[in-house]
Protein backbone atom coordinates (compact mmCIF):
# COMPACT_ATOMS: atom_id res chain seq x y z
CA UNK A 1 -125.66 -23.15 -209.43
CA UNK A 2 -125.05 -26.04 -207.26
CA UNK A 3 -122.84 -25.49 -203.96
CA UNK A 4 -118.82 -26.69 -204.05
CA UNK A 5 -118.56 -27.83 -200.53
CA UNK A 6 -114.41 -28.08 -201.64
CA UNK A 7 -114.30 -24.89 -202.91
CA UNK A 8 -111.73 -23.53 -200.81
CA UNK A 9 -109.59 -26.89 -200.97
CA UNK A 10 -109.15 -26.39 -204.37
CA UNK A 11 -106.89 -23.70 -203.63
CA UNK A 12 -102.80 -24.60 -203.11
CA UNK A 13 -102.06 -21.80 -200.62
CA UNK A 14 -105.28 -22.30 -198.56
CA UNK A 15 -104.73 -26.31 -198.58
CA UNK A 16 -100.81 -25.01 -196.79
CA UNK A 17 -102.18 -22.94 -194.84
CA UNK A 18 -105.13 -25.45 -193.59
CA UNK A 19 -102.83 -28.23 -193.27
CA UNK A 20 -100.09 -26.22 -191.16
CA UNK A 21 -102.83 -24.45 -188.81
CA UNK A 22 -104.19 -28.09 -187.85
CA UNK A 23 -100.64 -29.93 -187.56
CA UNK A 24 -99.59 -26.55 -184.91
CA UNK A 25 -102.81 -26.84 -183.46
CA UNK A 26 -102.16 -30.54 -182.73
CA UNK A 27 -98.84 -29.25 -181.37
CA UNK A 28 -100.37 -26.69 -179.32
CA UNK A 29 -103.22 -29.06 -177.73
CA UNK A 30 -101.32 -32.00 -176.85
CA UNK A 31 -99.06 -29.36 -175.08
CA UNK A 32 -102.54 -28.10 -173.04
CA UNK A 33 -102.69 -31.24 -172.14
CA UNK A 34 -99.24 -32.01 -170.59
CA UNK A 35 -99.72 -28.14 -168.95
CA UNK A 36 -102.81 -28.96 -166.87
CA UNK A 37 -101.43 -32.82 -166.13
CA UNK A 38 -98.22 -31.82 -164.49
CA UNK A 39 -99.10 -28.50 -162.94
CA UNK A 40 -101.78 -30.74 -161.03
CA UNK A 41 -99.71 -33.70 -160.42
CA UNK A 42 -96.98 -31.42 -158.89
CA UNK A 43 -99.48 -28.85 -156.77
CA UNK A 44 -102.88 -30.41 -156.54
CA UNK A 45 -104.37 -27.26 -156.75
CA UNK A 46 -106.92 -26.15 -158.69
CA UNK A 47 -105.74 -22.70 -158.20
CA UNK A 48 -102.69 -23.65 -159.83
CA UNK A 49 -104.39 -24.55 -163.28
CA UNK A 50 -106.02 -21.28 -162.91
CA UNK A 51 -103.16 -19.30 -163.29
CA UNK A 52 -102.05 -21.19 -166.11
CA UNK A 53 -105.44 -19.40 -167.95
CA UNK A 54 -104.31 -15.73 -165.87
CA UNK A 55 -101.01 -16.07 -166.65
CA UNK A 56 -101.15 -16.15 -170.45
CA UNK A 57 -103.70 -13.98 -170.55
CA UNK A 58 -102.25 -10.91 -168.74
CA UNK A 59 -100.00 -10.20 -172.06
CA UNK A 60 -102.77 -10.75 -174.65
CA UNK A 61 -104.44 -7.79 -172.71
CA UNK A 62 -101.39 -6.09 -173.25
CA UNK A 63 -100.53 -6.47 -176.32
CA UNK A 64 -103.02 -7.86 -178.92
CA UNK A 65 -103.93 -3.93 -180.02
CA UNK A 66 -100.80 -2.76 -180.83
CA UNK A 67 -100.20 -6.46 -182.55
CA UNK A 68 -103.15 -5.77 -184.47
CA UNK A 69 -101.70 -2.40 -185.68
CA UNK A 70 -98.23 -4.02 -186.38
CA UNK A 71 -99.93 -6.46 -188.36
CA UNK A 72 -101.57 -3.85 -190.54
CA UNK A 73 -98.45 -1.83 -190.78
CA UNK A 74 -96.24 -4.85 -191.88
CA UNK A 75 -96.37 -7.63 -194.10
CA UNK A 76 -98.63 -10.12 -192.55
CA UNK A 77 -96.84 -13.57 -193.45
CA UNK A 78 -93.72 -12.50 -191.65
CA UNK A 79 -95.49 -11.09 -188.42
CA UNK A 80 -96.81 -14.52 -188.37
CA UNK A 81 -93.85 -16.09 -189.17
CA UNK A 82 -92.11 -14.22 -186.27
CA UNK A 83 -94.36 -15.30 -184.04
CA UNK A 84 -94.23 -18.61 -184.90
CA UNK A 85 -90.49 -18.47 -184.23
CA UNK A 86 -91.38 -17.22 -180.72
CA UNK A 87 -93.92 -20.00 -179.69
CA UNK A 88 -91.09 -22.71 -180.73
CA UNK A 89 -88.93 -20.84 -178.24
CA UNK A 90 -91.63 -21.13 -175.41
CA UNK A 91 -92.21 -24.57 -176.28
CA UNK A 92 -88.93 -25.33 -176.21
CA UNK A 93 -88.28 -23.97 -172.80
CA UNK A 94 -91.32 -25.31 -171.15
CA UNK A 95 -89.48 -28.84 -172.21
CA UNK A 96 -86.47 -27.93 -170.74
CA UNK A 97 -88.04 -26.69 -167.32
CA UNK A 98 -90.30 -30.08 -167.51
CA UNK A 99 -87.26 -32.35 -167.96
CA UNK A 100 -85.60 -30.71 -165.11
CA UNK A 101 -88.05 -30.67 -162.89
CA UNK A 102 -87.34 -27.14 -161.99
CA UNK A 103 -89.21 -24.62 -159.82
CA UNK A 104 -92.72 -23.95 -160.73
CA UNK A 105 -91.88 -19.99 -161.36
CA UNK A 106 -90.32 -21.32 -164.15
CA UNK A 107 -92.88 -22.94 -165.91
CA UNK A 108 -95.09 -19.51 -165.64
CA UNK A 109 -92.75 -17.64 -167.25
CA UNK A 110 -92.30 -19.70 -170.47
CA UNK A 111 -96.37 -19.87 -170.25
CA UNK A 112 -96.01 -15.35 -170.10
CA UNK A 113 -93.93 -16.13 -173.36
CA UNK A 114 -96.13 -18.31 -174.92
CA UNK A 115 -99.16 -15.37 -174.26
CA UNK A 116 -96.79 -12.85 -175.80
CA UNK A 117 -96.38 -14.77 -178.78
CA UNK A 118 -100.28 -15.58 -178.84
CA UNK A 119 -101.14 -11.91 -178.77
CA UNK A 120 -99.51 -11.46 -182.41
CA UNK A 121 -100.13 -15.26 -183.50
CA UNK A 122 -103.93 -14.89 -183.79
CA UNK A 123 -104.91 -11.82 -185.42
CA UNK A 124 -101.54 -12.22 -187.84
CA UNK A 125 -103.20 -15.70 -188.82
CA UNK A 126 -106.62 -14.24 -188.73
CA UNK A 127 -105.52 -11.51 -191.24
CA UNK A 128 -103.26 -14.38 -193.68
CA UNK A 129 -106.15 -16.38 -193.99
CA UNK A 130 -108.36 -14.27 -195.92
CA UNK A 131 -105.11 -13.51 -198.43
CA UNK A 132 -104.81 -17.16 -199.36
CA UNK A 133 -107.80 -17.17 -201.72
CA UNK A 134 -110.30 -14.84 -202.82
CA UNK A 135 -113.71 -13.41 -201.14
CA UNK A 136 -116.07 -15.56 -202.83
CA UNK A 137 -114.39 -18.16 -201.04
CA UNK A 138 -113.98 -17.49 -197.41
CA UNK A 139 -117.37 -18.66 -195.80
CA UNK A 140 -116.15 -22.34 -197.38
CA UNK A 141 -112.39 -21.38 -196.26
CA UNK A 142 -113.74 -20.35 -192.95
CA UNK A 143 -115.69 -23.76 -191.98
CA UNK A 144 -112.78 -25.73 -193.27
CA UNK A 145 -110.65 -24.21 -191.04
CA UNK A 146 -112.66 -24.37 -188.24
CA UNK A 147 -113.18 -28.18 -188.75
CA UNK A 148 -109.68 -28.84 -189.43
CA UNK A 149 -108.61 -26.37 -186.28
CA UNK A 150 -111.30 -28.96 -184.17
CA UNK A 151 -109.65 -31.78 -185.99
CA UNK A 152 -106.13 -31.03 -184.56
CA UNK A 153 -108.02 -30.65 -181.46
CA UNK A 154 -109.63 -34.12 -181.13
CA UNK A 155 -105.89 -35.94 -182.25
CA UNK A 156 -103.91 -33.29 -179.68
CA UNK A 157 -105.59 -34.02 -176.62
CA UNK A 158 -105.72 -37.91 -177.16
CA UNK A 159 -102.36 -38.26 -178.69
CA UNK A 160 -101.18 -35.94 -175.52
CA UNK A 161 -103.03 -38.16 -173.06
CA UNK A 162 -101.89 -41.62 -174.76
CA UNK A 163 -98.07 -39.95 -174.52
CA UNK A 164 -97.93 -38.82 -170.94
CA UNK A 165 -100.00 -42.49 -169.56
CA UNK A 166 -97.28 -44.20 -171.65
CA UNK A 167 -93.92 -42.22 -170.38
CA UNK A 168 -95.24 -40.02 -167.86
CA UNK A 169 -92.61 -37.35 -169.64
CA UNK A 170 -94.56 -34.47 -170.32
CA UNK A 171 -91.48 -33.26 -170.86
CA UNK A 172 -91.61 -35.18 -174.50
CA UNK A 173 -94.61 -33.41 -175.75
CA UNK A 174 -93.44 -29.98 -175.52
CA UNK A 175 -90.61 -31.09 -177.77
CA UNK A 176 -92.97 -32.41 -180.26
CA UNK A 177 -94.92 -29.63 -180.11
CA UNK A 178 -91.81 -27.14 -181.13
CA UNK A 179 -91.63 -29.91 -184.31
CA UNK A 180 -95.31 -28.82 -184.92
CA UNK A 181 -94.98 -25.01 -184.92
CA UNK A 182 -91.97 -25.45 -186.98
CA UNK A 183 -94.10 -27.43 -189.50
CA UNK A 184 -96.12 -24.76 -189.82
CA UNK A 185 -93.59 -22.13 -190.20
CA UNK A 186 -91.86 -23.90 -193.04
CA UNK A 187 -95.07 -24.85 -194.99
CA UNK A 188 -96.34 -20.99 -194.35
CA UNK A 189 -93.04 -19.80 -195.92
CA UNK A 190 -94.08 -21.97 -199.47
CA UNK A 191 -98.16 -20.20 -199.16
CA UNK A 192 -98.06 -17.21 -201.77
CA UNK A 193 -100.72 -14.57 -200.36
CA UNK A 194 -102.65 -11.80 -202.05
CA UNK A 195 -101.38 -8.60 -201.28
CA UNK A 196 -103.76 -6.63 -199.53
CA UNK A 197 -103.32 -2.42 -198.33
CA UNK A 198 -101.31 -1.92 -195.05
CA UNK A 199 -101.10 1.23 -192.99
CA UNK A 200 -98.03 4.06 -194.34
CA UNK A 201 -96.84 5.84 -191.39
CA UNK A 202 -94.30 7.92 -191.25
CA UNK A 203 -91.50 6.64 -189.34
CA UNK A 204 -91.14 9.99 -187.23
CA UNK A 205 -90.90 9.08 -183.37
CA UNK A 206 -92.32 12.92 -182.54
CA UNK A 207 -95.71 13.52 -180.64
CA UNK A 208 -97.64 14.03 -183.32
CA UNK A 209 -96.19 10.49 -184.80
CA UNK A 210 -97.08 8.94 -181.79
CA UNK A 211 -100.74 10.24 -181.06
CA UNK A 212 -101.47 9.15 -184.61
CA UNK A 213 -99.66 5.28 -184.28
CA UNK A 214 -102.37 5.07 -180.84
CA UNK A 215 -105.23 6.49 -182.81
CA UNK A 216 -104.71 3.78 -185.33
CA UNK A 217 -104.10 1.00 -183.21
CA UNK A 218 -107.44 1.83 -181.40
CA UNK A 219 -109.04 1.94 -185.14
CA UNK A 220 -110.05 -1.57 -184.75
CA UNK A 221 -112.33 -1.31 -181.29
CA UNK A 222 -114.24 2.00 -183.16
CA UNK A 223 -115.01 -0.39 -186.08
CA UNK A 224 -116.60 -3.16 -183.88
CA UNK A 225 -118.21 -0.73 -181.88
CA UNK A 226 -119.77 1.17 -184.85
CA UNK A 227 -120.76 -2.29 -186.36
CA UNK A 228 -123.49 -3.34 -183.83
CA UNK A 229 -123.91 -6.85 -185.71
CA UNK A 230 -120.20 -7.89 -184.80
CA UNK A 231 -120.14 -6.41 -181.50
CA UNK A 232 -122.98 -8.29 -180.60
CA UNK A 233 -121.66 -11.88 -182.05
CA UNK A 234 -118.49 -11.02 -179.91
CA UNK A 235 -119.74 -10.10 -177.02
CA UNK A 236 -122.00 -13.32 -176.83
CA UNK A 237 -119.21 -15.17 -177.55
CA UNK A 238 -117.13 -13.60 -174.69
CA UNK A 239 -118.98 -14.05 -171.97
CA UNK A 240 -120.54 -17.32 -172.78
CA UNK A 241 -116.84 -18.89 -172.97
CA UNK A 242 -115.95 -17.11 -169.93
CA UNK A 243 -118.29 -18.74 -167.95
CA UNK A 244 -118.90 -21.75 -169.73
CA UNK A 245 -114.90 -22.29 -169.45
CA UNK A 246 -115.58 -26.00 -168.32
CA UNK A 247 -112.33 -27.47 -169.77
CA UNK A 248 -110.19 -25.74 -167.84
CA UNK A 249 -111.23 -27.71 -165.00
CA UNK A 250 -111.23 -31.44 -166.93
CA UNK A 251 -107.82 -32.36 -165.16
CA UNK A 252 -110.19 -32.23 -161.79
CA UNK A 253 -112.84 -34.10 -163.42
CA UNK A 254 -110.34 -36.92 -165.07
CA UNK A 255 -108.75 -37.58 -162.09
CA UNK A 256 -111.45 -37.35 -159.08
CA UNK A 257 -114.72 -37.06 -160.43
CA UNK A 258 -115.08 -39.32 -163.31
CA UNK A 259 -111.49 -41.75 -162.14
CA UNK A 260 -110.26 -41.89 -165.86
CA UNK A 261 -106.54 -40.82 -165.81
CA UNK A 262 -104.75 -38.85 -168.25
CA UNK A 263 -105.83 -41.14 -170.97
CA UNK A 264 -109.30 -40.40 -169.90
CA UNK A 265 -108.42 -36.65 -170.04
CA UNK A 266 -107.17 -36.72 -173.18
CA UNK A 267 -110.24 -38.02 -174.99
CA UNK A 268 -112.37 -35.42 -172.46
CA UNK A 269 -110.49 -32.99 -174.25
CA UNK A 270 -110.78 -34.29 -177.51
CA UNK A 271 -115.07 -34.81 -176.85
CA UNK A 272 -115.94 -31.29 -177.91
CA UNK A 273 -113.70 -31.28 -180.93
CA UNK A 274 -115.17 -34.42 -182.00
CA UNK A 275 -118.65 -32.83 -182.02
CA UNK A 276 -117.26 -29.36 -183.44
CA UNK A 277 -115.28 -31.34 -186.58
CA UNK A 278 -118.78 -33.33 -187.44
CA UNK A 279 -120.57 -30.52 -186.91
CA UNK A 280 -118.08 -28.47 -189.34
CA UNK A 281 -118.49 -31.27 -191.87
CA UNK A 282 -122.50 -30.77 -192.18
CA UNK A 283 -121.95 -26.87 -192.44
CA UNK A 284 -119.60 -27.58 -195.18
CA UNK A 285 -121.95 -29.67 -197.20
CA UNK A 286 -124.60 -27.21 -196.62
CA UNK A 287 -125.18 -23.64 -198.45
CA UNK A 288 -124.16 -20.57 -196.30
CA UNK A 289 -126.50 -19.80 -193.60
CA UNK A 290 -129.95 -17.77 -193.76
CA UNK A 291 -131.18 -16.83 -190.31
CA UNK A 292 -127.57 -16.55 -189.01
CA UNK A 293 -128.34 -14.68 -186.04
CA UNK A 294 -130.75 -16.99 -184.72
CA UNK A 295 -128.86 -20.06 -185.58
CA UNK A 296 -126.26 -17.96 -183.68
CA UNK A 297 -128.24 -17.39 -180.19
CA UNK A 298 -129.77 -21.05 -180.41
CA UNK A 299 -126.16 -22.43 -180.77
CA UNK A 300 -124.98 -20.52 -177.57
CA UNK A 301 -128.29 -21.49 -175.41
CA UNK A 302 -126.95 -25.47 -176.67
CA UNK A 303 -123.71 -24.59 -175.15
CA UNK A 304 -125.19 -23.32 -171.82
CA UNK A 305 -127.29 -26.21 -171.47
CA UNK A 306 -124.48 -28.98 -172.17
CA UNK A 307 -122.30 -27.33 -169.88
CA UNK A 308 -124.57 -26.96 -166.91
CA UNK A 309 -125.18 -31.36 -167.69
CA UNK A 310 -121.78 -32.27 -167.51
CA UNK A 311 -120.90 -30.26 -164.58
CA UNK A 312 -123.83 -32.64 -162.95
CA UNK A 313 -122.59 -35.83 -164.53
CA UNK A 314 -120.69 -38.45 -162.63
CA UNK A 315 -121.06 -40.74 -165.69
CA UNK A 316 -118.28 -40.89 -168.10
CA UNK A 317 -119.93 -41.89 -171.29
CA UNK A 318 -123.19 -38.78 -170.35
CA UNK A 319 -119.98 -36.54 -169.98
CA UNK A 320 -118.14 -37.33 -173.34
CA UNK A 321 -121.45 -37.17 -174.91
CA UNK A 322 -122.23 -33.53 -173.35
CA UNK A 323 -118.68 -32.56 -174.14
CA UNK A 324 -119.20 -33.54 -177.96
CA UNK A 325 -123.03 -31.65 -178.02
CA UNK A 326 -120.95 -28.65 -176.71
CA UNK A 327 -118.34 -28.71 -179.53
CA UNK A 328 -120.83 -28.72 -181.93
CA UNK A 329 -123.03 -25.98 -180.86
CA UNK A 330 -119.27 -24.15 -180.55
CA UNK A 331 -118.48 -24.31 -184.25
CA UNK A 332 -121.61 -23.23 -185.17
CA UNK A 333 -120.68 -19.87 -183.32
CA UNK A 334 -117.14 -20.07 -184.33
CA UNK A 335 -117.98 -20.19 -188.54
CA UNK A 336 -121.11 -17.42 -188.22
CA UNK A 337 -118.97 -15.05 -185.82
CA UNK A 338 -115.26 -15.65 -188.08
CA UNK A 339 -116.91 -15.06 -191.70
CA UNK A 340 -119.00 -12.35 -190.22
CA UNK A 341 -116.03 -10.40 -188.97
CA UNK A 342 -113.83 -11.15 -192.14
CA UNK A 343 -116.55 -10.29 -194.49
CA UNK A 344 -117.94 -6.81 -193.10
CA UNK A 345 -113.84 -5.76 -192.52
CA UNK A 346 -112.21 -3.62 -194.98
CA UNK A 347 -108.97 -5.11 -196.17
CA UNK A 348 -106.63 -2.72 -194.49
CA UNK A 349 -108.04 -2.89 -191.39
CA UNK A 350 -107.90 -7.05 -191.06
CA UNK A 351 -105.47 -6.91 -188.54
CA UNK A 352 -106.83 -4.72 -186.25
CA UNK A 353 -110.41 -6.13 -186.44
CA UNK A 354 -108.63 -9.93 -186.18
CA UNK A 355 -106.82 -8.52 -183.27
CA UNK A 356 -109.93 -7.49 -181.62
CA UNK A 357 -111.50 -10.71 -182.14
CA UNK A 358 -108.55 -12.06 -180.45
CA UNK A 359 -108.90 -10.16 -177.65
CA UNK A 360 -112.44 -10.86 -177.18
CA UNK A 361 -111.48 -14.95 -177.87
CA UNK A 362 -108.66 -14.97 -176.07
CA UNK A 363 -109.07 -12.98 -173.40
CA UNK A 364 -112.62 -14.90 -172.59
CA UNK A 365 -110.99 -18.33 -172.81
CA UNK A 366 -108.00 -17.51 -170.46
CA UNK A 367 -109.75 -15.60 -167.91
CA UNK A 368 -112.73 -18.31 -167.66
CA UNK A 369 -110.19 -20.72 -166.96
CA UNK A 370 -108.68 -18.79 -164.17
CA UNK A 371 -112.35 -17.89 -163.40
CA UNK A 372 -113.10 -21.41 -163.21
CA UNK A 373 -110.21 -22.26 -161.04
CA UNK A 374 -111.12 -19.67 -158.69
CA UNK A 375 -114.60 -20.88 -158.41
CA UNK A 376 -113.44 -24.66 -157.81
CA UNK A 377 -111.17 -23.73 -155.12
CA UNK A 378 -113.60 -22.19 -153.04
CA UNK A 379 -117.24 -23.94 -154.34
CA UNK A 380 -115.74 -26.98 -156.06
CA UNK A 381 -115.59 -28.16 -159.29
CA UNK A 382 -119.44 -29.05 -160.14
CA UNK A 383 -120.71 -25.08 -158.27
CA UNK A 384 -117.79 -23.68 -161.15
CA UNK A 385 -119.15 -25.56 -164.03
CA UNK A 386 -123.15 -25.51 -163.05
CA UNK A 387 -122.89 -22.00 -162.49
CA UNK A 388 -121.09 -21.41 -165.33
CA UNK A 389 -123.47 -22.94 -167.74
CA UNK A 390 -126.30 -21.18 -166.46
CA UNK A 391 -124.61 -17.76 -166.58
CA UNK A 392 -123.88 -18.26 -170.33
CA UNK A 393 -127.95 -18.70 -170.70
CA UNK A 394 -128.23 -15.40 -169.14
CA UNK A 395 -125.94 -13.68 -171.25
CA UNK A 396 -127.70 -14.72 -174.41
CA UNK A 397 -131.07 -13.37 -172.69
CA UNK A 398 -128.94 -10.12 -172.23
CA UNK A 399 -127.33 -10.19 -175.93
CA UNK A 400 -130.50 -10.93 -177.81
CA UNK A 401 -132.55 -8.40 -175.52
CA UNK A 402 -129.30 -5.24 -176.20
CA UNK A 403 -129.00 -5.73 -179.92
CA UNK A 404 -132.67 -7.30 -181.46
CA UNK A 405 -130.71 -6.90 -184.75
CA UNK A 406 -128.77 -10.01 -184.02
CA UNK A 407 -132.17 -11.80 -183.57
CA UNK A 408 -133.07 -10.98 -187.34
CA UNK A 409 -129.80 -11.14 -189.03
CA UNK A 410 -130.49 -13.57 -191.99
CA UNK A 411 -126.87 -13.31 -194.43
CA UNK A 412 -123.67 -13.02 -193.39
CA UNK A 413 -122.10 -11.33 -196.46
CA UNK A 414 -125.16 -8.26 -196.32
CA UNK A 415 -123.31 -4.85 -195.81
């Protein structure tokens, strides 16, 4: 049987789904973009884009478990829908504090907002995605959305950077990135899913109720912990992003580094998305992968080694190019570590399990930006990235040497 590298597209609710997730993502990147512009243009601290990262972060720590439980409990499509409804509002607000050039303060707390929403957004759109079409489809659902997820993110940061160099309003990109999330919401509302088992608790608010509402909501960590295979892929990918977080420091490098401006920036941004979206585009034409965990490891070394080069590189075109060798190698991880984790979850525990992931994800890519910051402001920008790049070698060395099952994994879908 030959392979359908459009399998997945051929299905209307995934095709909604797909093109809403990449028109918010555009949204939500050109909006990155206007965040670390401005907050460096009005401080010049690099301490200051660090927090951004810390920030956001603090209520995804918070909250992502018991999101993941409320996601389980409930019907998926509206806790995503809801949450959608809340990033609009943080969007919306971040506009309104950017047009009016008010205190800083400000600006963090519709960023604290924006991590709230984030900490049911993920594993609530982790969880839908699966319902759109059925199993034998995912791994082909799961590389298309990766690609079109890197997609948004080459078009966000460029269309971000061409915006603010054009009316220096950052204050205009927020408001178009409220149009995106509403996009999304709207098309989500027309996706039918596939109804999948939720949790039935009773609605009793007594001790007993209570105990059991933690228990479950801490269901998802005993799962990943139990399956060594997924812990591993997570943990690899949680400490190499946190301290190969390089981007979070491109505003530095734009500006006084490399001398490219925000239009510069933008298509910095937009270098590693370029690699990850070709890179997605090969995977899709291929069949699904035998000797995933290597491919895995070997992906993650790539990312250590292009990150420790363009720390080094005072060469624009060298630091594009190790940018886009660095989004590649990341959606290699990305596919192998998202159809793992969907295809080894039972259905009723999605949520949980997506909200884990999320935590891992998101909790790595916030706090290796502030991480990052932190470094900067007392090394400089080139110790943060170097040392970051090298640190994410190390961790793969510790990963492979903890868990030699990773080393051998060959299918994804093996139980």
């Amino acid at each position: 049987m030959s392979h359908d590298p459009y399998l997945a597209l051929r299905e209307p609710g995934f095709r909604r789904y797909l093109v809403g997730n990449i028109i918010a993502t555009v949204g939500q990147t050109m909006q990155n973009v206007a965040i670390g512009w401005e907050l460096y243009e009005r401080t010049g601290k690099a301490l200051a884009l660090g927090l951004v990262g810390l920030v956001q972060v603090i209520p995804i720590i918070v909250l992502t478990l018991p999101a993941g439980h409320v996601v389980d409990r409930f019907e998926r499509k509206r806790v995503l829908l809801a949450a959608l409804g809340v990033l609009a509002t943080a969007a919306f607000g971040l506009s309104v504090v950017s047009w009016r050039h008010a205190p800083i303060l400000y600006f963090y707390g519709f960023l604290f907002l924006n991590g709230c929403a984030r900490a049911f957004y993920n594993p609530a759109k982790g969880s839908v995605l699966p319902q759109t079409l059925s199993r034998e489809k995912f791994p082909n659902a799961a590389t298309w959305n990766s690609g079109g997820w890197q997609l948004a993110a080459v078009l966000g940061p460029a269309v971000g950077g061409a915006l603010i160099a054009l009316s220096r309003r950052p204050s205009l990109v927020y408001a178009l990135n409220v149009f995106a999330i509403l996009t999304f919401f709207f098309l989500l509302l027309a996706v039918h899913v596939r109804e999948g088992r939720t949790l039935h608790l009773a609605p009793d608010q007594n001790t007993e109720g209570l105990s059991r509402r933690i228990h479950d909501a801490f269901e998802g960590i005993r799962f990943v912990w139990k399956t060594k295979i997924l812990l591993a892929a997570l943990t690899l990918d949680l400490f190499a992003v946190l301290f190969g977080g390089a981007t979070a420091l491109l505003p530095i490098y734009a500006k006084d580094i490399l001398h490219v401006g925000p239009s510069g920036l933008g298509w910095l941004l937009a270098a590693d998305s370029i690699g990850a979206v070709s890179m997605a585009l090969v995977l899709a034409h291929r069949p699904p992968f035998r000797k995933a965990g290597r491919t895995l490891i070997l992906a993650v070394t790539g990312f250590g080694l292009s990150t420790v080069v363009f720390g080094v590189s005072h060469w624009f075109a060298l630091s594009f190019l190790m940018l886009f060798l660095l989004g590649g190698f990341d959606s290699i991880s990305v596919v192998i570590r998202t159809t793992l984790a969907q295809l080894r979850t039972p259905e009723h525990m999605r949520g949980r399990v997506s909200a884990v992931n999320s935590l891992f994800i998101g909790t790595s890519n916030e706090l290796g930006g502030f991480e990052s910051g932190a470094v900067a402001a007392l090394f400089g920008p080139v110790v943060s990235v170097v040392a970051g790049g090298i640190a994410t070698i190390l961790v793969v060395a510790a990963v492979g040497a903890t868990w030699p099952d990773l080393r051998h994994l060959d299918r994804l879908e093996e139980s």
